[in-house]
Protein backbone atom coordinates (compact mmCIF):
# COMPACT_ATOMS: atom_id res chain seq x y z
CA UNK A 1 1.66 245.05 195.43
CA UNK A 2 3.12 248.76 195.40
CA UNK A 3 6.31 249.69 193.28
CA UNK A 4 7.83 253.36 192.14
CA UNK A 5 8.17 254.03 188.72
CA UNK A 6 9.66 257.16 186.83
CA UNK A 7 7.92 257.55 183.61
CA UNK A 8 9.54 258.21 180.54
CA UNK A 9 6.51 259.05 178.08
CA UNK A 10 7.82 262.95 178.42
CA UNK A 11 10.34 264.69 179.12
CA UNK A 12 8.96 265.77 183.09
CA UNK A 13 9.94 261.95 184.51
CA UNK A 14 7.55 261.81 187.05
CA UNK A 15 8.31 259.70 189.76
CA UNK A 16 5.10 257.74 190.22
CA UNK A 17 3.75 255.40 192.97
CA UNK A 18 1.36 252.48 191.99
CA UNK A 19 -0.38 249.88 193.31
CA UNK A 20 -1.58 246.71 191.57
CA UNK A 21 -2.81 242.84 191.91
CA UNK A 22 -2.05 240.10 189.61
CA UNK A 23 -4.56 241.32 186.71
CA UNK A 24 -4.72 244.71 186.77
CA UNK A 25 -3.07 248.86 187.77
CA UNK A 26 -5.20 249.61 190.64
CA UNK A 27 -4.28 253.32 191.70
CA UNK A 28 -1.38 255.50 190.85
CA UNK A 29 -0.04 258.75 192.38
CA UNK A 30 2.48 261.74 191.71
CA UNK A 31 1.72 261.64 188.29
CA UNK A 32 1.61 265.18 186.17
CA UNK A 33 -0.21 263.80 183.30
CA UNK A 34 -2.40 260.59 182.29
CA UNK A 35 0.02 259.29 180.15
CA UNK A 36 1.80 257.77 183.20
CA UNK A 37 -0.89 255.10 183.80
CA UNK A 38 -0.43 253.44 180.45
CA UNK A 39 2.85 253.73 180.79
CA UNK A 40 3.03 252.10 184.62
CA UNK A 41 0.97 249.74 183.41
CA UNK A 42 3.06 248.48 179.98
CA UNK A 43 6.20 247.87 182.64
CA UNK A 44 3.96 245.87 185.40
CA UNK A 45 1.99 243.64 182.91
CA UNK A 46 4.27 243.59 179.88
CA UNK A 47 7.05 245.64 179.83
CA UNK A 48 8.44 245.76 176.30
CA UNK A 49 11.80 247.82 175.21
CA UNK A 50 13.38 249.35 171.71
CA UNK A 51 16.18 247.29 170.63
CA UNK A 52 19.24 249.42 169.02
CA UNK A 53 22.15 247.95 166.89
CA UNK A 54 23.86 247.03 164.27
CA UNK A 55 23.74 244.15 161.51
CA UNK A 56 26.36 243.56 158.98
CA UNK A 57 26.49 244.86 155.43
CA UNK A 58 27.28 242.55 152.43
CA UNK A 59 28.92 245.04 149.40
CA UNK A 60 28.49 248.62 151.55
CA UNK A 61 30.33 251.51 151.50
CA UNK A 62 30.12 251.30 155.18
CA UNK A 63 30.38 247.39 156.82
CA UNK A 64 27.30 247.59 159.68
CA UNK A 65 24.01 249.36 159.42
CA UNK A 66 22.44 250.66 162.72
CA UNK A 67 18.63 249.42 162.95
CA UNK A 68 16.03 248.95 166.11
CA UNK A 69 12.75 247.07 166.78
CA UNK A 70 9.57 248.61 165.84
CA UNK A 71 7.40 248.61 168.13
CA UNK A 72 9.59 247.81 170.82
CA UNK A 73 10.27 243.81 172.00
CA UNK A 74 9.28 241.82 174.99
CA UNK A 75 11.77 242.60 177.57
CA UNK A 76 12.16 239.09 178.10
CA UNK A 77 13.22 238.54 174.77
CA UNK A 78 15.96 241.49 174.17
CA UNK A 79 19.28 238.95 174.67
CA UNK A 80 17.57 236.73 172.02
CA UNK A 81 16.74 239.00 169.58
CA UNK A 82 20.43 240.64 170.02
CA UNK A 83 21.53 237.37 169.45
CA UNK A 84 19.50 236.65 166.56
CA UNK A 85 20.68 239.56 165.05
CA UNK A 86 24.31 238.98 165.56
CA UNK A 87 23.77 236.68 162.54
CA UNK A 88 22.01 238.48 160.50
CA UNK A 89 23.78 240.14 157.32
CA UNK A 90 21.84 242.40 154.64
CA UNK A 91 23.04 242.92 151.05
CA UNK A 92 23.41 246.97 150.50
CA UNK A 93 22.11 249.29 149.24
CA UNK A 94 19.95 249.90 152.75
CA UNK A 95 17.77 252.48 153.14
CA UNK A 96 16.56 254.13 155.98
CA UNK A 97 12.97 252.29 156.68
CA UNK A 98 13.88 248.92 155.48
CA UNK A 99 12.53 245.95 157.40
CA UNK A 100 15.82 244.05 158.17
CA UNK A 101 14.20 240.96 159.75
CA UNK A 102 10.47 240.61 159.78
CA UNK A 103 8.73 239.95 163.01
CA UNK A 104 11.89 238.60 164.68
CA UNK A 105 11.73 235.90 166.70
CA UNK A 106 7.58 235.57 166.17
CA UNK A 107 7.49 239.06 168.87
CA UNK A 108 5.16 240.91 166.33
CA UNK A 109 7.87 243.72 165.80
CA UNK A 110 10.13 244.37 162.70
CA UNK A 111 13.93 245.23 163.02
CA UNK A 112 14.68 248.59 160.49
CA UNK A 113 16.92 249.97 159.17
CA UNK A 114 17.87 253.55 160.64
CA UNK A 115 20.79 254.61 158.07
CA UNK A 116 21.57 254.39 154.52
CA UNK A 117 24.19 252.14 153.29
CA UNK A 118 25.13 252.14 149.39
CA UNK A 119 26.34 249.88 147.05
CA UNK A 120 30.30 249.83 147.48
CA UNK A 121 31.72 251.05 144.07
């Protein structure tokens, strides 16, 4: 099979041609750096994306904390895991760091907080 992919590892966004079979990347082209092959590979064989929202906040100063997936989910999973996490509410204070859910929805990654929420007073 042959596809087109622009690669997103830097900030150049090569635009690079591959090739492939069912098991494995089997040539690519146009590519500035080798950084692109892992990178064409991850989206054939198992493309996997960052997750970015917000959960509620029980007794903040602020009612929703933003937080993402780390490392990044199956793609195939990213309306679960939003929905998953449309339930989920976390008792402040948050900090920045703070594993939200653990390995949500058995994917191997950990939902974080990326803000600080405090106690409201």
């Amino acid at each position: 099979m042959n596809g087109q992919f622009t690669c997103v590892v830097c900030p150049t966004g090569c635009v690079v041609n591959a090739e492939w079979n069912e098991t494995e990347l089997l040539s690519t082209d146009h590519a500035q750096c080798k950084l692109s092959w892992d990178y064409v590979r991850g989206e054939i064989f198992d493309p996997r994306r960052t997750v970015t929202t917000t959960v509620r906040v029980d007794d903040g100063d602020l009612p929703l904390v933003s937080v993402k997936s780390d490392p990044p989910v199956p793609k195939r999973t990213v309306f679960e895991v939003m929905q998953h996490l449309s339930h989920v509410v976390v008792k402040a204070p948050v900090n920045i760091g703070d594993i939200v859910v653990t390995n949500v929805l058995d994917t191997g990654s950990n939902i974080v907080a990326t803000k600080r929420i405090q106690r409201k007073v």
